[in-house]
Structure formats: structure tokens, C-alpha cells
Protein backbone atom coordinates (compact mmCIF):
# COMPACT_ATOMS: atom_id res chain seq x y z
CA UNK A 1 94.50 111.94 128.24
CA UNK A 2 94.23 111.99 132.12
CA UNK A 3 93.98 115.47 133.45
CA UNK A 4 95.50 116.29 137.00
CA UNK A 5 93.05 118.68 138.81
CA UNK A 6 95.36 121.14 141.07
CA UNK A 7 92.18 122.56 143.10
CA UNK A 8 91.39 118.94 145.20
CA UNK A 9 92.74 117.99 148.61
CA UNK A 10 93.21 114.95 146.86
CA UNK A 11 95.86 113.85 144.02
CA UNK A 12 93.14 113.23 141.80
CA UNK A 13 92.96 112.77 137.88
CA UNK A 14 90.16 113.15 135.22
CA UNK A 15 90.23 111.62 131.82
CA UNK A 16 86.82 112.84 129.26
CA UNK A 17 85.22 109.76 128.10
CA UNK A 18 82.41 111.83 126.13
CA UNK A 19 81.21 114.88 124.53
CA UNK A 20 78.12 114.79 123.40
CA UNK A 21 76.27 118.07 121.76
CA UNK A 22 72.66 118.83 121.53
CA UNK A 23 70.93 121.38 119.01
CA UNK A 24 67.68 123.37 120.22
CA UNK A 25 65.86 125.41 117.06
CA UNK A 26 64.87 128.70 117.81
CA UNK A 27 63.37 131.75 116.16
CA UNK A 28 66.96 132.80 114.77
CA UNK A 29 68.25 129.25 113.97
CA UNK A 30 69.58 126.72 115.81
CA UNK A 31 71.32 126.52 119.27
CA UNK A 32 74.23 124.69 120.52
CA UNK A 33 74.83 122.76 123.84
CA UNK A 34 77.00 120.34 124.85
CA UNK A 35 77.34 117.56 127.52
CA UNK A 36 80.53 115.67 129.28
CA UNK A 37 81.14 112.47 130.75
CA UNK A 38 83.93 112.65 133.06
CA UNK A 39 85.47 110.09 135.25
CA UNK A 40 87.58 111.24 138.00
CA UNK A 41 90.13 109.18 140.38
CA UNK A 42 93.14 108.85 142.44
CA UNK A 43 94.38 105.11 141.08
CA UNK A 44 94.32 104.03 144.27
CA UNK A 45 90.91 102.82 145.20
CA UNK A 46 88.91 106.11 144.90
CA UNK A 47 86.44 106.82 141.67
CA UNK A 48 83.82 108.76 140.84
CA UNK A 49 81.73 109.54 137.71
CA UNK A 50 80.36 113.02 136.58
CA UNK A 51 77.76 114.56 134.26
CA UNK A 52 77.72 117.64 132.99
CA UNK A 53 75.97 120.15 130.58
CA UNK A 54 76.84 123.94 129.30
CA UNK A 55 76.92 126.19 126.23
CA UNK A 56 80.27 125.23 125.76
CA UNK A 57 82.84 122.69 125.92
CA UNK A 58 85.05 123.62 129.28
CA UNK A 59 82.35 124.56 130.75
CA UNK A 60 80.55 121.53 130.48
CA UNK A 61 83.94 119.59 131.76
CA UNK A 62 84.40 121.75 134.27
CA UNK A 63 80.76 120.74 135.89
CA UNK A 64 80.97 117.13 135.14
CA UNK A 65 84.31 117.06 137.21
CA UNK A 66 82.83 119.06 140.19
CA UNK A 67 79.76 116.24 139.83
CA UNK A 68 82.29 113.35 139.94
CA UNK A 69 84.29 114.60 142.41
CA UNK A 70 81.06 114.57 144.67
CA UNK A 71 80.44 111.33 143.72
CA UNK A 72 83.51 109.27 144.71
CA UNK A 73 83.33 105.51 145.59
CA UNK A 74 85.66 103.63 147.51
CA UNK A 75 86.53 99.96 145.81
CA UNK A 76 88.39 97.35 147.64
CA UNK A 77 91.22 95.60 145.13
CA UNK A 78 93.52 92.90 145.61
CA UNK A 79 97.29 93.56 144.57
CA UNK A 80 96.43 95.68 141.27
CA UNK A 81 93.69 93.01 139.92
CA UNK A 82 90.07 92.64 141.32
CA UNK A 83 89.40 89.90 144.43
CA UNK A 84 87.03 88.21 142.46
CA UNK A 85 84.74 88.11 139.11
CA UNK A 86 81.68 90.26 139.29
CA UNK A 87 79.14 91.70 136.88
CA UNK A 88 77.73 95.28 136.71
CA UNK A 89 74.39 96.35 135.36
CA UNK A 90 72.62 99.52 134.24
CA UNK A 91 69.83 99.98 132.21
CA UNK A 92 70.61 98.03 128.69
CA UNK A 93 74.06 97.25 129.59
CA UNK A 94 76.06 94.59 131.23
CA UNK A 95 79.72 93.82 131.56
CA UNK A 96 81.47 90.95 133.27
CA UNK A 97 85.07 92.16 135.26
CA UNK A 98 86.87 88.68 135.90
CA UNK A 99 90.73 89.61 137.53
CA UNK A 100 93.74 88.33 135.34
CA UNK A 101 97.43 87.96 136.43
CA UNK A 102 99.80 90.27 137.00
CA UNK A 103 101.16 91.29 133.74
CA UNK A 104 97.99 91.34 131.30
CA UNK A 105 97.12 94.70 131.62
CA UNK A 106 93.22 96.37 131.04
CA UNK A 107 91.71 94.40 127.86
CA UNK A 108 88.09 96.67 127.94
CA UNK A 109 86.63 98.92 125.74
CA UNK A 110 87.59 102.62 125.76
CA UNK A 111 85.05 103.47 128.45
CA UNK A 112 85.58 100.63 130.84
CA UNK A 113 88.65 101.13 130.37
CA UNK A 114 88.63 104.90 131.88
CA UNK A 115 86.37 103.87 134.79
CA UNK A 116 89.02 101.03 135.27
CA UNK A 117 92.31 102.44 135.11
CA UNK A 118 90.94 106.02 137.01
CA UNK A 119 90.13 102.92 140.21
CA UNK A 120 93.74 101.32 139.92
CA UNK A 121 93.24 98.29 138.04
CA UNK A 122 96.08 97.13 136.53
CA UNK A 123 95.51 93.30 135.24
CA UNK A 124 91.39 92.83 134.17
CA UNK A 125 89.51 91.08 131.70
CA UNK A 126 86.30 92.00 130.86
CA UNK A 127 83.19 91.41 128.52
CA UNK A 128 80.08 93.94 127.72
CA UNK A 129 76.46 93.00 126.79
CA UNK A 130 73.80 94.10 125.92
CA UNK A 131 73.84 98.07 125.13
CA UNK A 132 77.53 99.54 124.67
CA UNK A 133 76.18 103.34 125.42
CA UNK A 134 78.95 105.30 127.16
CA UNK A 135 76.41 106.71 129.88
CA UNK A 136 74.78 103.40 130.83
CA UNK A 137 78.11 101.18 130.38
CA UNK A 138 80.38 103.23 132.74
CA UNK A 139 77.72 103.24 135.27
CA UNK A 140 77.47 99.61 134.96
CA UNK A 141 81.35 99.14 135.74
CA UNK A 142 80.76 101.40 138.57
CA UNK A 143 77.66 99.58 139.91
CA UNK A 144 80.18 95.92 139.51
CA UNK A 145 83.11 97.70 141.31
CA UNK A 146 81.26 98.74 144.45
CA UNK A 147 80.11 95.32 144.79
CA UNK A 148 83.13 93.58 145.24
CA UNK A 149 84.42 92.77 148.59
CA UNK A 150 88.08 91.02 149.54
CA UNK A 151 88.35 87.70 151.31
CA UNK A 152 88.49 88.94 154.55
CA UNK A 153 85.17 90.88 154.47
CA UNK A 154 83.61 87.59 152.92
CA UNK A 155 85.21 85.56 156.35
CA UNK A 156 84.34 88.06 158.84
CA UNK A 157 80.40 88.44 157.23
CA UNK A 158 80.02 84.29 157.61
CA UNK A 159 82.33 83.54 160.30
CA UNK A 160 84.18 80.98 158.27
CA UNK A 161 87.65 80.33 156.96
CA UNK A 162 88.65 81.12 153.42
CA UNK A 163 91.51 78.92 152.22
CA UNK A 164 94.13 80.45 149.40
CA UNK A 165 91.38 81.42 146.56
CA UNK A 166 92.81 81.14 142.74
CA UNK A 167 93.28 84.93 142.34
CA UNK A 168 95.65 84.65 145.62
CA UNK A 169 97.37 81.99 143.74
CA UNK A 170 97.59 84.21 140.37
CA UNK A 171 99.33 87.05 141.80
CA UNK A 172 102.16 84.63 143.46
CA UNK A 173 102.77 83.12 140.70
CA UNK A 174 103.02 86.51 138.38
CA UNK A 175 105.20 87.74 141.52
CA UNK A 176 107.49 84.84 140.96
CA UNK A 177 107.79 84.90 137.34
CA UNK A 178 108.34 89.08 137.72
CA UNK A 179 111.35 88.19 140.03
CA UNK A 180 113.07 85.77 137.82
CA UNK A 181 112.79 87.78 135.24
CA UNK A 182 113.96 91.21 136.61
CA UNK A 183 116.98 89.41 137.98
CA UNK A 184 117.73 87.54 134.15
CA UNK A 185 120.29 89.77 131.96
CA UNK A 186 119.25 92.18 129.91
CA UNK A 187 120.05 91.94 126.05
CA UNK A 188 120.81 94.61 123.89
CA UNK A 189 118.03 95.89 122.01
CA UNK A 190 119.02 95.48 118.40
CA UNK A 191 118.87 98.75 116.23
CA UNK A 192 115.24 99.04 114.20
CA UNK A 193 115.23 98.29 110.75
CA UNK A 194 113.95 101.20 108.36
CA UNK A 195 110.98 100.14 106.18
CA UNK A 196 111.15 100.01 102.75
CA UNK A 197 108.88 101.29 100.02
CA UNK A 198 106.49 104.14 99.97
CA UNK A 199 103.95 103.30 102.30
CA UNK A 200 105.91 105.38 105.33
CA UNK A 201 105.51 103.02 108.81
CA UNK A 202 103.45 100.20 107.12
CA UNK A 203 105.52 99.65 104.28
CA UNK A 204 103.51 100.71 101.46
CA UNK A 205 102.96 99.67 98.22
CA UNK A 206 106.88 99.74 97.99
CA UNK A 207 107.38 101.07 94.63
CA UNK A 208 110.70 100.43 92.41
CA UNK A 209 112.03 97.25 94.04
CA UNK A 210 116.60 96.68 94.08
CA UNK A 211 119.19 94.79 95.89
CA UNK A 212 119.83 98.07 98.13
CA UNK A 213 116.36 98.91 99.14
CA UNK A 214 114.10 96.14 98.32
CA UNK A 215 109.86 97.98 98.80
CA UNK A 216 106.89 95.68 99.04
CA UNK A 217 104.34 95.29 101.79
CA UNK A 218 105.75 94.87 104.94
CA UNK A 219 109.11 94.52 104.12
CA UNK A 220 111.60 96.29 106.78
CA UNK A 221 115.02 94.36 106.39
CA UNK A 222 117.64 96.40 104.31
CA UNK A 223 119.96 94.97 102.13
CA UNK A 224 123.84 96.85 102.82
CA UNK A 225 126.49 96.65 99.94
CA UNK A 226 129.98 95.56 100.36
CA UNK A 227 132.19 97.76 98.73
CA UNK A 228 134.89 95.71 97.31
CA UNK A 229 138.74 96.51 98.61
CA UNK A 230 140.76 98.00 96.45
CA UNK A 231 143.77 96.33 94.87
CA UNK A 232 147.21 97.30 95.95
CA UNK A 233 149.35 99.55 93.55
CA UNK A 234 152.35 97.58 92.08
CA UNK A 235 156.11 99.16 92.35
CA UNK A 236 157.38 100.08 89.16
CA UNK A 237 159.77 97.59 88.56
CA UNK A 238 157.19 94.67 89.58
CA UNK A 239 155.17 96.29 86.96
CA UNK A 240 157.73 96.14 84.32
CA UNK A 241 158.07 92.52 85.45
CA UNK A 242 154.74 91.80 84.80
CA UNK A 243 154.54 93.27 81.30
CA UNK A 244 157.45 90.96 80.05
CA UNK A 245 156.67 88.06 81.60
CA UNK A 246 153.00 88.55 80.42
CA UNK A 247 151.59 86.78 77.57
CA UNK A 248 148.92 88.73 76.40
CA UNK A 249 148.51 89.62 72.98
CA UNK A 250 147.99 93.26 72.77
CA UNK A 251 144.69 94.86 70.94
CA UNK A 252 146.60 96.31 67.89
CA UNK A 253 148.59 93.27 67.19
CA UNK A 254 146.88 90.07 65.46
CA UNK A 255 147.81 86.61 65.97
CA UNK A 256 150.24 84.58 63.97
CA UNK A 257 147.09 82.11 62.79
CA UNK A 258 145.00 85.43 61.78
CA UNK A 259 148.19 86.63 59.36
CA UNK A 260 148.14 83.25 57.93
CA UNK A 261 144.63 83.02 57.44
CA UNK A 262 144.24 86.54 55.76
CA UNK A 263 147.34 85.90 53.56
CA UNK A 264 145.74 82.50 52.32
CA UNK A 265 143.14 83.82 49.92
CA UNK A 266 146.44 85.41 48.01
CA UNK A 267 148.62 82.51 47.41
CA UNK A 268 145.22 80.56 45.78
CA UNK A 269 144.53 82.90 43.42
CA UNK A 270 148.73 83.22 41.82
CA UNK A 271 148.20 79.61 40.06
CA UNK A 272 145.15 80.73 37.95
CA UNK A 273 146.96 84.19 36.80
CA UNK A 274 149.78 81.40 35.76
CA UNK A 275 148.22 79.55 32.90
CA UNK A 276 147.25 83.24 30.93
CA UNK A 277 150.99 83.94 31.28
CA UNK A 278 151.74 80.84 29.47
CA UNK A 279 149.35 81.11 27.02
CA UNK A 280 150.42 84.31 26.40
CA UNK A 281 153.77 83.47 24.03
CA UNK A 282 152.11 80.77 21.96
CA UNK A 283 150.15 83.38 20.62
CA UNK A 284 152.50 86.05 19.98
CA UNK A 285 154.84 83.29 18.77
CA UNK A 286 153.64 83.45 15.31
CA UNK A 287 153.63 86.77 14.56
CA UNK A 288 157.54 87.15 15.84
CA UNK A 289 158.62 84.40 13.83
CA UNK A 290 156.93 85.36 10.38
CA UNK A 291 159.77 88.77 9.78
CA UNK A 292 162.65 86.12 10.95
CA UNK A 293 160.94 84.10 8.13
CA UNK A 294 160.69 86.72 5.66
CA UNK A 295 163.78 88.18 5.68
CA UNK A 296 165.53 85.28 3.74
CA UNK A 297 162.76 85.82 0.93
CA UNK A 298 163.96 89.81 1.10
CA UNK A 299 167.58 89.47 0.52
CA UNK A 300 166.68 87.04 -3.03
CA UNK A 301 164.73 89.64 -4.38
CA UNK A 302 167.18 92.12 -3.59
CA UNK A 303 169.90 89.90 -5.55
């Protein structure tokens, strides 16, 4: 994070691009020391880059800003973008800086990006080669920045004319487009879905999936239930109404075709209990009639 240093003249920032930390091996063990890369600026023009070394930490920061501050650089930039492409070199590394319209923003690294932004660039592209150490690469933006020069230090060097060149013609156009689009209503920023699942900002594995909170990866729409209305209460009378006019069959009462059907089985077994009830005098027949038969025979022996 950019640091604002209170002691300068000037309203200057530093941001740390590197700590690096070195080990000597003495008698008792081993001993620490450690190294910053600083690069300080005003984001306006004005850079500088500082190296220092200490026993620890601040201390270390604290020289490498004093360094940088003696080594500020003035760069020349057109309307927040560069005035034209360039390439820096130190040592093993090499970047190309080629300006972009307004609007694009720094795409670099982290360390060109620090050199960049601490300068005022707003809208760069760039590309590194080569070796991508933070000493040699941040010198090499610095070495590319101090080399670039506006149109009217080209035309006053040669004597010449320079017509509209395409980085002119860039920041119109992103000026236009800003305009129109600053004076366009704003919309309403709809309200940010909560992500389902486990997985906390991602989504996660999501876990148990339902209706009301469905989970899965990415997933971040949410699913609200309805709750249905509930039914108006019926005056009494209406409700005595109802239960007249109603024809449901209540739960303790059967139908008429159920009776009829359970009653059936009955009235088919009465004609086979019939037949032993008629066969039931022709045997006891006999043995009635035999006394009636008898007696006659009784009263002529009795004579």
C-alpha cells in the first residue's frame, strides 16, 4: 500500500515493492540483514527509485526512501497515458510501455506496476522480457520513462510539423465516449445475490441441495417461497349452509352399495340351511307315527 511521507516539501508517496533478507554465518550462528526496494512519487510526473539495506526491516525502508527521494526523475506524459510506445532496458530485462485509451487502466506486473502508477500513469499496456527480477525490471521501466518525449519536443528538436498522432486521437475519442456516458442515466444497482453452498464467496462444494437454497459451484441465485394466502373464515350460518347442502359422505358412515354388498354373503347362504330343515321331518316322521299306530293294537289286548 502507498505510504504518504509527511517529512518532504513535496506531496510525495512510497509504495515497498521488495524485501529481500540476507544471512551472514558467524562464530555464534547466523546473522540477519535485510534489503528494500522502494519507489517513491508524487503521481504527477515525478519518480524516483531507492535501495536500501539495514539490520532490520524499517530501517532498511527508511534508507531506501531517503535514496529514492534523491533520485527523482521528471517524465513528460500525455493526458494520463504515455506520448508514445517505448522500451526500457537493464541488465537481463526488457519491457515494452505502449499507451492505451483512457479507461484501460495499468495491465503490468506488480513491479511495473509500482514504478507506473507512483509516475501518474493511468491507461498503459505493457510487456516484459527477458529477466523478470524486481531490481533490474523497475530500473528498466525507469530507464523507458525518461526516454520519452511529447510531440512538441519531437517538433521543436527537427523543426518540423507533427500532424494529430494516434495517441492524440485515443484520448479524444475516450474523452467523448466518457462524456456521453457521464451524462446517460444511472440505473439502480440491483441488490447482490447471496451464494449458496458451503464454499463461502466462491460457492463451494454446495452441500445438501433444495428448492430454498439450491448449493453447487457457483451458484448465487436464491430461490424465495410464496407463502400461500390464507382462506377466509366462513360466518356461521354460511357454514351451516354448506354442511347441508354438502354431499359428502362422512368417514363413519358407509355407502348404500357397501351395506348391500356386505349383507350379500348372508342372503346366499339361507337357501342351503333350507333343504336340512326339510329333511328334517321325513325322518322324524316315522318314529311319531309308529305310537299313533300302536295304540289301536293296545286297546285289543286290553279288551
Amino acid at each position: 500500500m502507498p505510504e504518504l511521507l509527511e517529512d518532504s516539501t513535496q506531496a510525495l508517496e512510497s509504495t515497498t515493492v521488495g524485501i529481500f533478507r540476507t544471512a551472514t554465518v558467524v562464530k555464534g550462528g547466523r546473522r540477519f540483514s535485510f534489503a528494500a526496494l522502494v519507489v517513491v512519487g508524487d503521481r504527477r510526473g515525478s519518480v524516483g527509485i531507492g535501495y536500501g539495506k539495514g539490520r532490520g526491516v524499517p530501517v532498511a525502508i527508511e534508507k531506501a526512501q531517503k535514496a529514492a527521494r534523491k533520485n527523482l526523475v521528471r517524465i513528460e506524459l500525455k493526458g494520463g497515458t504515455l506520448p508514445h510506445q517505448i522500451e526500457g532496458r537493464f541488465g537481463a530485462s526488457m519491457i515494452r510501455l505502449i499507451p492505451a485509451a483512457p479507461g484501460t487502466g495499468v495491465i503490468a506486473g506488480g513491479t511495473a506496476r509500482a514504478v507506473l502508477e507512483m509516475v501518474g500513469v493511468q491507461d498503459c499496456l505493457t510487456k516484459a522480457y527477458g529477466s523478470t527480477n524486481k531490481k533490474n525490471l523497475s530500473k528498466a521501466v525507469l530507464d523507458g520513462l525518461t526516454r520519452l518525449r511529447t510531440k512538441e519536443q519531437v517538433a521543436r528538436h527537427r523543426g518540423v510539423q507533427i500532424e494529430t498522432t494516434a495517441v492524440d486521437e485515443m484520448i479524444a475519442m475516450g474523452k467523448q465516449f466518457t462524456t456521453e456516458t457521464s451524462t446517460a442515466p444511472k440505473q439502480a444497482a440491483a441488490p447482490a445475490a447471496k451464494e449458496g453452498g458451503k464454499g463461502g464467496k466462491r460457492g463451494g462444494k454446495g452441500g445438501r441441495r433444495s428448492e430454498s437454497t439450491p448449493g453447487g459451484r457457483g451458484v448465487t441465485a436464491t430461490v424465495t417461497q410464496v407463502k400461500p394466502k390464507p382462506k377466509p373464515k366462513a360466518k356461521p350460518a354460511e357454514a351451516e349452509a354448506d354442511a347441508e347442502n354438502s354431499d359428502a359422505v362422512p368417514i363413519d358412515e358407509k355407502p348404500v352399495t357397501q351395506a348391500v354388498a356386505e349383507q350379500a354373503p348372508v342372503a346366499e347362504a339361507a337357501p342351503e340351511a333350507a333343504p336340512e330343515a326339510a329333511k328334517a321331518p321325513e325322518t322324524t316322521a316315522p318314529e311319531s307315527a309308529t305310537p299313533q299306530a300302536d295304540a289301536p293294537e293296545a286297546e285289543k289286548t286290553q279288551e
